[in-house]
N, C-alpha and C. Protein backbone atom coordinates (compact mmCIF):
# COMPACT_ATOMS: atom_id res chain seq x y z
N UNK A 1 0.84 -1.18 0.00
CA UNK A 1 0.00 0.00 0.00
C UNK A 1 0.89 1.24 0.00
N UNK A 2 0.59 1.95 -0.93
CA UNK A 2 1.36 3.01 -0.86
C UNK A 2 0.84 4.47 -0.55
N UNK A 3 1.57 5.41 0.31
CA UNK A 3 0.95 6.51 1.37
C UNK A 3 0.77 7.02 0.77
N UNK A 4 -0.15 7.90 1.03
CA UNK A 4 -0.86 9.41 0.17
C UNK A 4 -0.09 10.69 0.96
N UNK A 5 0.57 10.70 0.26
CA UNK A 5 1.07 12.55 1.48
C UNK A 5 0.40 13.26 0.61
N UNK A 6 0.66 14.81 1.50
CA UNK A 6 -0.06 15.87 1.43
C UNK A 6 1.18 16.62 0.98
N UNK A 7 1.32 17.00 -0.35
CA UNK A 7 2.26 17.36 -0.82
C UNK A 7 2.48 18.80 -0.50
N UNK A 8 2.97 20.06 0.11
CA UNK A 8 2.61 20.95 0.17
C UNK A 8 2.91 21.99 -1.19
N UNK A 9 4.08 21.47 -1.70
CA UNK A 9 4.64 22.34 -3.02
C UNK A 9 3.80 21.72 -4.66
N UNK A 10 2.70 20.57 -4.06
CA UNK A 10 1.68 20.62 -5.24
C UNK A 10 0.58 21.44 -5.07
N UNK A 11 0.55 22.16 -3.81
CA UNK A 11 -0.44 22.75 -3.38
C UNK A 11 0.23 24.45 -3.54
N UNK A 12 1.23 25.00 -3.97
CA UNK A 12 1.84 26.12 -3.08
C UNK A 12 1.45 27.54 -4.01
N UNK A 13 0.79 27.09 -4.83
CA UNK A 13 -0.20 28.35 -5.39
C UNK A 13 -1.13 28.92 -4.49
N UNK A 14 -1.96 27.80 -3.67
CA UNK A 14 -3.04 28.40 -2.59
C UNK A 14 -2.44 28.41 -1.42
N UNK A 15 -1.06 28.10 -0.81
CA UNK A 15 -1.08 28.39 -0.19
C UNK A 15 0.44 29.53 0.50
N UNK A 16 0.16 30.05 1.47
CA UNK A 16 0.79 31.25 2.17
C UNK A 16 1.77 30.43 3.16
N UNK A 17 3.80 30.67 3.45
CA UNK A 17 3.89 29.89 4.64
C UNK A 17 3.83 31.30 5.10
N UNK A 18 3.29 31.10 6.82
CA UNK A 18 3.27 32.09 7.56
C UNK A 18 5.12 31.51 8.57
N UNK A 19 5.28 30.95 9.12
CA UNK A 19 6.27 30.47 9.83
C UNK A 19 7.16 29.40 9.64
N UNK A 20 8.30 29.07 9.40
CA UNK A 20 8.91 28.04 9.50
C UNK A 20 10.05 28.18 10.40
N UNK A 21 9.97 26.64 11.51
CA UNK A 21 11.41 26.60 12.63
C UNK A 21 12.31 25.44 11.90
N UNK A 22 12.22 25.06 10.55
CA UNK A 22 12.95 23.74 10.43
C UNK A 22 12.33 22.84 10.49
N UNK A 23 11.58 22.13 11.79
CA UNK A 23 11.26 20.93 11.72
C UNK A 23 9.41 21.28 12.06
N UNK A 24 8.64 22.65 11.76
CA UNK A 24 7.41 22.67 11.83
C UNK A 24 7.51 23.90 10.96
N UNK A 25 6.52 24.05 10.29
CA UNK A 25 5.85 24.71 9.36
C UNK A 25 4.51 24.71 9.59
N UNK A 26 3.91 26.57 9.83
CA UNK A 26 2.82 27.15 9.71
C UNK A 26 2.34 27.14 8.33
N UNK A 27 1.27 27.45 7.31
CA UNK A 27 1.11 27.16 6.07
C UNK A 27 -0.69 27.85 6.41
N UNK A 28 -0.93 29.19 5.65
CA UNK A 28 -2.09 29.63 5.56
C UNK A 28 -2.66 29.03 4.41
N UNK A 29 -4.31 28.64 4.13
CA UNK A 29 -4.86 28.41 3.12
C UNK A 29 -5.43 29.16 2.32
N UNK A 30 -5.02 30.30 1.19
CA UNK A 30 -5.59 31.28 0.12
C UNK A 30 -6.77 30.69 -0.73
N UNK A 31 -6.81 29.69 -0.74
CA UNK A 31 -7.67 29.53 -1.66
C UNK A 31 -8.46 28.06 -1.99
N UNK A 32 -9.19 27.83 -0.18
CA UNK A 32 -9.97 26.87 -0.22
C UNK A 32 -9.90 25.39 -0.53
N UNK A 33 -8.46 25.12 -0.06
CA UNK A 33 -7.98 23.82 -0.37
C UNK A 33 -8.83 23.03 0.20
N UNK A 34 -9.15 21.79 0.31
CA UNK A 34 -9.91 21.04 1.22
C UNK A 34 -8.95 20.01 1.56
N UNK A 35 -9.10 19.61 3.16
CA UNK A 35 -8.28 18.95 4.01
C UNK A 35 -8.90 17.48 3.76
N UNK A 36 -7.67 16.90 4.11
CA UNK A 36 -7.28 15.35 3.04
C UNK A 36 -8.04 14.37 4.07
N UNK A 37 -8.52 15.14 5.33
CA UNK A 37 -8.76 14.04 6.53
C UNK A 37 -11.02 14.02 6.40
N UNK A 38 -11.26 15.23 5.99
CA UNK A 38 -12.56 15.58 6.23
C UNK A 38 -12.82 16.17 5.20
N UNK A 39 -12.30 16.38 4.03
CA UNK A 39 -12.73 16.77 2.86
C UNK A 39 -13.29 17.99 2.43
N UNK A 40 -13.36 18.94 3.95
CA UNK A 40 -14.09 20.50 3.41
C UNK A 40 -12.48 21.47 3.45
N UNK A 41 -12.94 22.68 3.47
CA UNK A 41 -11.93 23.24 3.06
C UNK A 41 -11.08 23.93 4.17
N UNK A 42 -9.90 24.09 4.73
CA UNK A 42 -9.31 23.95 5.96
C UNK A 42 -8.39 25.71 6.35
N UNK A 43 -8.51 25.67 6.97
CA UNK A 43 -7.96 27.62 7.42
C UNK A 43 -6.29 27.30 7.52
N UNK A 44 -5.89 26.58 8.13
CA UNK A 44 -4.49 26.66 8.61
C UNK A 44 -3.49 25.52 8.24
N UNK A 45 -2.53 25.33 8.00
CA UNK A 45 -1.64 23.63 8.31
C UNK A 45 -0.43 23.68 9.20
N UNK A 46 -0.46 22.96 9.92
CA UNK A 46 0.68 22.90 11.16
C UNK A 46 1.11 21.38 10.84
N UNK A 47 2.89 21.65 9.88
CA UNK A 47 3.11 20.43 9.67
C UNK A 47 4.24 20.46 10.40
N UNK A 48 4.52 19.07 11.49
CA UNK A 48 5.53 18.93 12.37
C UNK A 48 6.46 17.78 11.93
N UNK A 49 7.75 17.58 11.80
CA UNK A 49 8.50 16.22 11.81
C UNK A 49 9.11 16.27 13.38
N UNK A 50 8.58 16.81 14.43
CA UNK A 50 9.04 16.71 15.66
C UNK A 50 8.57 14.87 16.30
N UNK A 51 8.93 14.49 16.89
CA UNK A 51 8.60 13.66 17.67
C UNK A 51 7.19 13.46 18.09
N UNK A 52 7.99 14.51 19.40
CA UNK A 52 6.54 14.87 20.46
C UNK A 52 6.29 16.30 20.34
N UNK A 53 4.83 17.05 20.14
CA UNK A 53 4.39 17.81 19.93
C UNK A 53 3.42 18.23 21.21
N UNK A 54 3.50 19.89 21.13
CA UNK A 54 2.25 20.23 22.06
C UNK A 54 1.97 21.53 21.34
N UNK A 55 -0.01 21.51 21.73
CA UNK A 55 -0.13 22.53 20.43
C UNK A 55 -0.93 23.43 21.68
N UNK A 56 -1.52 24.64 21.31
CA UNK A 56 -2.59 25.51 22.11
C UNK A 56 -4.16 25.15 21.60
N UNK A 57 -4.54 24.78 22.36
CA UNK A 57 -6.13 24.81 21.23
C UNK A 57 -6.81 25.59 19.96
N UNK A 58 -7.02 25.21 18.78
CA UNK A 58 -6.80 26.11 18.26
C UNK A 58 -7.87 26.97 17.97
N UNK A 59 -9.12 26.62 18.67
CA UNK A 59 -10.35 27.57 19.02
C UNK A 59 -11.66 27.22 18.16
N UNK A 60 -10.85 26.00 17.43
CA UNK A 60 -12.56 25.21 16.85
C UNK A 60 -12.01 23.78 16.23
N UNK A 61 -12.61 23.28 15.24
CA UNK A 61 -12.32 21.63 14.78
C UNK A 61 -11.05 22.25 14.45
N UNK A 62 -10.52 20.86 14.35
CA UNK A 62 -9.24 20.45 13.40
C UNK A 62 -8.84 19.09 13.17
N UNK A 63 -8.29 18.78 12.06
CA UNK A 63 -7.87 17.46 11.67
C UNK A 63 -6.50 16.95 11.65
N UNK A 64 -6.45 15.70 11.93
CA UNK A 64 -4.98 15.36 12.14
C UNK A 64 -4.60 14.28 11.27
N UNK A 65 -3.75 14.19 10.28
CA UNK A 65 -3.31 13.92 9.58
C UNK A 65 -1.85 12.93 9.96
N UNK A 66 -1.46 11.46 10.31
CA UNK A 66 -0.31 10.90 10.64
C UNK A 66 0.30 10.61 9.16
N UNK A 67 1.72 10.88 8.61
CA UNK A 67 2.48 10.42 8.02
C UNK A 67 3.41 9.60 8.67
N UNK A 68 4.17 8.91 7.82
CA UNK A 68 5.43 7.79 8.54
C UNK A 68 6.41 9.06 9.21
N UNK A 69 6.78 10.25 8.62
CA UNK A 69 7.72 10.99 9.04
C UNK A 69 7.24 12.35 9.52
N UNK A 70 5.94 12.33 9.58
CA UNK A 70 5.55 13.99 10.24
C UNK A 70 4.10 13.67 10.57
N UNK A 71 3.46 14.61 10.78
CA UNK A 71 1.83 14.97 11.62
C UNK A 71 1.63 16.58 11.01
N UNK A 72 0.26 16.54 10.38
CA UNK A 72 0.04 17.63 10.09
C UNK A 72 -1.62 17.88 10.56
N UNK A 73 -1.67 19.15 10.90
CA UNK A 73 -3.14 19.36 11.65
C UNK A 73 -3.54 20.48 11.18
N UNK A 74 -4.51 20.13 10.57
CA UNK A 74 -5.50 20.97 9.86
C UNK A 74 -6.65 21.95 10.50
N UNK A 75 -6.73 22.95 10.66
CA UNK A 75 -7.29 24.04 11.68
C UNK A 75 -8.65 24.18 10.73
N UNK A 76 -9.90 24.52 11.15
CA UNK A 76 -10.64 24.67 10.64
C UNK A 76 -11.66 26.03 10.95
């Protein structure tokens, strides 16, 4: 079976990075992408290759996304 990532540089027309530390990337959505976990269209992406992560709530749904090498969470 082979993984589906969430490519971000097939996506990087719609989208904005707001932050990068290296191993997490902020990523605004311009233009109504829809998130790969729930299928509607998603406000934010917080992609981590950290380990262990701790996030702030982010003040409504969001989706979480596991790859073999990162976690990405979709703000809604």
């Amino acid at each position: 079976m082979t993984e589906q990532r969430f490519d971000v540089h097939d996506h990087r027309h719609a989208l904005k990075l707001r932050k990068d530390a290296g191993d997490t990337e902020l990523w605004e959505n311009r233009e109504g992408l829809d998130c790969p976990a729930c299928e509607e269209p998603f406000d934010e992406l917080l992609i981590s290759e950290k380990r262990h992560n701790s996030f702030n709530p982010p003040g409504g749904r969001f989706c979480v996304v596991r790859e073999s090498d990162r976690i990405l969470v979709f703000t809604h």
